[in-house]
C-alpha atoms as a PDB file:
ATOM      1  CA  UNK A   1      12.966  17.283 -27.159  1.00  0.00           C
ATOM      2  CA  UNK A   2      14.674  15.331 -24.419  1.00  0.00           C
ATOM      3  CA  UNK A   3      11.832  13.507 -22.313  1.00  0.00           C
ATOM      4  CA  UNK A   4      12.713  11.179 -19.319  1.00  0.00           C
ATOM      5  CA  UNK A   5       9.085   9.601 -17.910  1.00  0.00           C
ATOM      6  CA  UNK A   6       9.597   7.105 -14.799  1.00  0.00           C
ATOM      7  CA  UNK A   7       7.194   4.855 -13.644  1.00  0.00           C
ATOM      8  CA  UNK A   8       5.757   1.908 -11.216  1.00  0.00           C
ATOM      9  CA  UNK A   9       5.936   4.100  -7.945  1.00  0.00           C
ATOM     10  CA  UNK A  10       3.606   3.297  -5.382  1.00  0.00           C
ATOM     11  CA  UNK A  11       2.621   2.109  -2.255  1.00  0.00           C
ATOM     12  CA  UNK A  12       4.146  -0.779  -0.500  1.00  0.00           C
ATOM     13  CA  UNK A  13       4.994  -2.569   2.779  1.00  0.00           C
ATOM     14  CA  UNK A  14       8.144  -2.475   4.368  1.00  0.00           C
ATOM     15  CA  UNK A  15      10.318  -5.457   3.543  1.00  0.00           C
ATOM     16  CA  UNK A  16       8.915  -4.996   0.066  1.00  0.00           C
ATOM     17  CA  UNK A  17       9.758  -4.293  -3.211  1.00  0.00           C
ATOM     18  CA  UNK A  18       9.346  -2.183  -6.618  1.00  0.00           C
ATOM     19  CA  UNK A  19      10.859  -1.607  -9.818  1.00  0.00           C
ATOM     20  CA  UNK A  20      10.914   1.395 -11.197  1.00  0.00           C
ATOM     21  CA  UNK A  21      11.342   2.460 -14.681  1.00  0.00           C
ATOM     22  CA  UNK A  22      12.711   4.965 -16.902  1.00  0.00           C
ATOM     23  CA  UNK A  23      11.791   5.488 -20.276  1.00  0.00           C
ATOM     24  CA  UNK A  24      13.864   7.883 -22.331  1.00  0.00           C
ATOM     25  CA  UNK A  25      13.261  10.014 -25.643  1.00  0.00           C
ATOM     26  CA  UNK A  26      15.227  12.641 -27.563  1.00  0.00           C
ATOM     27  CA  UNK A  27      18.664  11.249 -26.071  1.00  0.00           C
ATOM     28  CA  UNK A  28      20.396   7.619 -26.534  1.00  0.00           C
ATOM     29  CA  UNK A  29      20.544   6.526 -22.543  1.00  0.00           C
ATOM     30  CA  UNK A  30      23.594   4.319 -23.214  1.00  0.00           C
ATOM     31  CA  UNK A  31      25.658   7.488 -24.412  1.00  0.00           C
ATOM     32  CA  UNK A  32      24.645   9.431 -21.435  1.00  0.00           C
ATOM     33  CA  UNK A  33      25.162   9.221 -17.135  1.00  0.00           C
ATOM     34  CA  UNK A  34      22.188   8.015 -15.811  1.00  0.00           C
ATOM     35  CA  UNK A  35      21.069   8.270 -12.189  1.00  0.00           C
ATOM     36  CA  UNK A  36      18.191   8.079  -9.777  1.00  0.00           C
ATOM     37  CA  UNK A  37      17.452  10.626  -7.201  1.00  0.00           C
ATOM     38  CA  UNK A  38      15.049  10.779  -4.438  1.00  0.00           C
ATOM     39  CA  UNK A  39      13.697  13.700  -2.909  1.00  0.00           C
ATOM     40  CA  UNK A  40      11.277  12.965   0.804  1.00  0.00           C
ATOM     41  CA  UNK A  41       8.941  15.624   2.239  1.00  0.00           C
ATOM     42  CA  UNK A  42      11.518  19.070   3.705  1.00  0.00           C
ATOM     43  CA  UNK A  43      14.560  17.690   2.769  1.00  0.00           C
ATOM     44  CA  UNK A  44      16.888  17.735  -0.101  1.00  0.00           C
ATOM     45  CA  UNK A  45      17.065  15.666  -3.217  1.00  0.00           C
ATOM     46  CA  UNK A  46      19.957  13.244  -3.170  1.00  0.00           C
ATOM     47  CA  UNK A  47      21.537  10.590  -4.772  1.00  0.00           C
ATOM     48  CA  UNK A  48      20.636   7.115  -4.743  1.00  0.00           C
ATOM     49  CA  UNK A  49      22.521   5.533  -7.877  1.00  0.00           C
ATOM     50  CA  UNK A  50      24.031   6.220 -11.205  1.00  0.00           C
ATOM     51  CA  UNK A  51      26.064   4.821 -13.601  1.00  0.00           C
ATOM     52  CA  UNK A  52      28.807   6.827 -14.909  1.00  0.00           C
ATOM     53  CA  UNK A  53      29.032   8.285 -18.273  1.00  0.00           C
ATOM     54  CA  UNK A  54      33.108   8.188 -18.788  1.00  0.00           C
ATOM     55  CA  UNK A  55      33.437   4.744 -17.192  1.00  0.00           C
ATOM     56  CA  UNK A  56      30.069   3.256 -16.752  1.00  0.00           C
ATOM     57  CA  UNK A  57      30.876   1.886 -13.219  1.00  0.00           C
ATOM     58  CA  UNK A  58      27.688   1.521 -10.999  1.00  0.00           C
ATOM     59  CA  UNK A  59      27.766   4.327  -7.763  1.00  0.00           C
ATOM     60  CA  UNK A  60      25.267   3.332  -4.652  1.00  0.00           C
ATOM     61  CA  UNK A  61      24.061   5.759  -2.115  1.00  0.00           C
ATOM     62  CA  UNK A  62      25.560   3.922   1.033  1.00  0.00           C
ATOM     63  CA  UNK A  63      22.061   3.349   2.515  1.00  0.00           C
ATOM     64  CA  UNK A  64      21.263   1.536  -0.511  1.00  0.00           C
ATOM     65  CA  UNK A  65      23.918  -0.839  -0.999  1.00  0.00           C
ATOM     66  CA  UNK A  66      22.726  -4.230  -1.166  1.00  0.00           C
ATOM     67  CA  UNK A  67      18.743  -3.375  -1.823  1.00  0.00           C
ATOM     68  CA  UNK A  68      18.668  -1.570  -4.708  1.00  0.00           C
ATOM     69  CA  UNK A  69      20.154  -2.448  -8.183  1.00  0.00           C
ATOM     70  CA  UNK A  70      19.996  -0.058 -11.468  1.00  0.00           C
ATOM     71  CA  UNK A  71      20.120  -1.877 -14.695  1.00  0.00           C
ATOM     72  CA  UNK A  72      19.983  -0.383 -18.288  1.00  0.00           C
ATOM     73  CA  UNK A  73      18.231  -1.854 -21.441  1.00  0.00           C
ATOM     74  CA  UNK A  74      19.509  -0.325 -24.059  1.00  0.00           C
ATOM     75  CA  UNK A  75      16.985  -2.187 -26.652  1.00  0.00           C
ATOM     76  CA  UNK A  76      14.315  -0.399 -24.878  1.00  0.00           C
ATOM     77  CA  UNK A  77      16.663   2.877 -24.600  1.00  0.00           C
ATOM     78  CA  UNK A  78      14.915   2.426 -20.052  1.00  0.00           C
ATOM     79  CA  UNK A  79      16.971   2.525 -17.212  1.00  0.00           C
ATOM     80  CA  UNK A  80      15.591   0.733 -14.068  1.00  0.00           C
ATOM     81  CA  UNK A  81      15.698   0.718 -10.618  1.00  0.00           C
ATOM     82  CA  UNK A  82      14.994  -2.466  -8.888  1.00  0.00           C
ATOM     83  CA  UNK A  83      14.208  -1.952  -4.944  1.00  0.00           C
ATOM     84  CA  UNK A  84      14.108  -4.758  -2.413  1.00  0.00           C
ATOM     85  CA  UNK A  85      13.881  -4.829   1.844  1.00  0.00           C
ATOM     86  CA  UNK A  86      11.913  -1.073   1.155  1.00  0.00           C
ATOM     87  CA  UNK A  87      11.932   0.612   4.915  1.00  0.00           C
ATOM     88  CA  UNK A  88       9.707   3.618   5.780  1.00  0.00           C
ATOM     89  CA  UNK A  89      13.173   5.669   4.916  1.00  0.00           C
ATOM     90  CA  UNK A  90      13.147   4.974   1.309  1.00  0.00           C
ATOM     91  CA  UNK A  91       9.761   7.317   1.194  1.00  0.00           C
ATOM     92  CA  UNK A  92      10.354   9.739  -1.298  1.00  0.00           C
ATOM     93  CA  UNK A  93       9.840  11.132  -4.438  1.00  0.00           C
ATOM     94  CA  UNK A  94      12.536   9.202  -7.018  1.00  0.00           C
ATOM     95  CA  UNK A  95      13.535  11.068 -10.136  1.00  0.00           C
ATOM     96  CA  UNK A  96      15.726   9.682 -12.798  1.00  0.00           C
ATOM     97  CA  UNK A  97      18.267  11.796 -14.587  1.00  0.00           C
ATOM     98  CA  UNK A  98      20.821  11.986 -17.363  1.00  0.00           C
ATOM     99  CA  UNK A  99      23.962  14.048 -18.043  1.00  0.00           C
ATOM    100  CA  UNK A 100      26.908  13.517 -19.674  1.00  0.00           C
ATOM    101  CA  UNK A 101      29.229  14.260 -16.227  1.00  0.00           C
ATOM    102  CA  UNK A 102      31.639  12.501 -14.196  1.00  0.00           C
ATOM    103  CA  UNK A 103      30.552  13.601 -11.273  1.00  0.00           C
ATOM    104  CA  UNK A 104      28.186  10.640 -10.682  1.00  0.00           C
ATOM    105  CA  UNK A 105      26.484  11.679  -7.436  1.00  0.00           C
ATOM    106  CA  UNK A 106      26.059  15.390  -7.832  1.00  0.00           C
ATOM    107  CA  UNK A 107      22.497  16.809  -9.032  1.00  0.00           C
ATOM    108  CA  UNK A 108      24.177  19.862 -11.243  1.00  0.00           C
ATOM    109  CA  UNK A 109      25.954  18.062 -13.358  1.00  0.00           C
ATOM    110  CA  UNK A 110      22.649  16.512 -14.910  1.00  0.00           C
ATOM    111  CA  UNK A 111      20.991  18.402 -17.861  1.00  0.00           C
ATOM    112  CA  UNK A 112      17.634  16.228 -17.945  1.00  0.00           C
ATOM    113  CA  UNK A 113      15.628  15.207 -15.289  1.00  0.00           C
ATOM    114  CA  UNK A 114      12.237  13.155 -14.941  1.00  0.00           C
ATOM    115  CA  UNK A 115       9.129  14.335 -13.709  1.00  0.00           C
ATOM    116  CA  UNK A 116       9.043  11.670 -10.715  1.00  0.00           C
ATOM    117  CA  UNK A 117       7.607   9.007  -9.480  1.00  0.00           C
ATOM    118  CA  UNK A 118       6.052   8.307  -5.757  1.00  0.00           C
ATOM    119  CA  UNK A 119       7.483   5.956  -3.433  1.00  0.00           C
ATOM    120  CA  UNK A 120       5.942   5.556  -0.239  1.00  0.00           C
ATOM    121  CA  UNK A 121       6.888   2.563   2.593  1.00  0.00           C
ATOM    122  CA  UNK A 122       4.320   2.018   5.174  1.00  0.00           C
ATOM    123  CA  UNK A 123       2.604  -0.531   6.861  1.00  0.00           C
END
């Protein structure tokens, strides 16, 4: 049984930062895509960063670039996502995913998804 659990979500001010975790079980996060999502209140989950299964390049969301970095520990088998200069924007939901796909940045090409993790920017 394939289990993705993310964590250290919360509340912070704008200009501030979190890391958030990913801890997998059942699957081998190095031999998988991994990516984090983000999904804020009405609108539609998108993309915010993967690496890539077939070439393990990094993709960033363009409103990202620069603020967040995803990193991968494959002792712990825990992908992270490390976010810094957080703006009321980034509230959202954040789900981490995994899929064996080269389409980095598209939601249906990943077979495992987290239960999320609450990120919320405000002053």
């Amino acid at each position: 049984q394939v289990q993705l659990v993310e964590s250290g979500g919360g509340l912070v001010q704008p200009g501030g930062s979190l890391r958030l975790s990913c801890a997998a079980s059942g699957i081998i996060v190095s031999t998988y895509g991994m990516a984090w999502f983000r999904q804020a209140p009405g609108k539609e989950r998108e993309f915010v960063v993967g690496i890539g299964w077939s070439d393990e390049n990094t993709y960033y969301a363009h409103f990202v670039k620069g603020r967040f970095t995803m990193s991968r520990d494959n002792a712990k088998n825990t992908v992270y996502l490390q976010m810094n200069s957080l703006k009321p924007e980034d509230t959202a939901v954040y789900y981490c995913a995994a899929g064996r796909t080269s389409r980095v940045t598209n939601k249906p090409g990943y077979d495992f998804w987290g239960q999320g993790t609450q990120v919320t920017v405000s002053s």
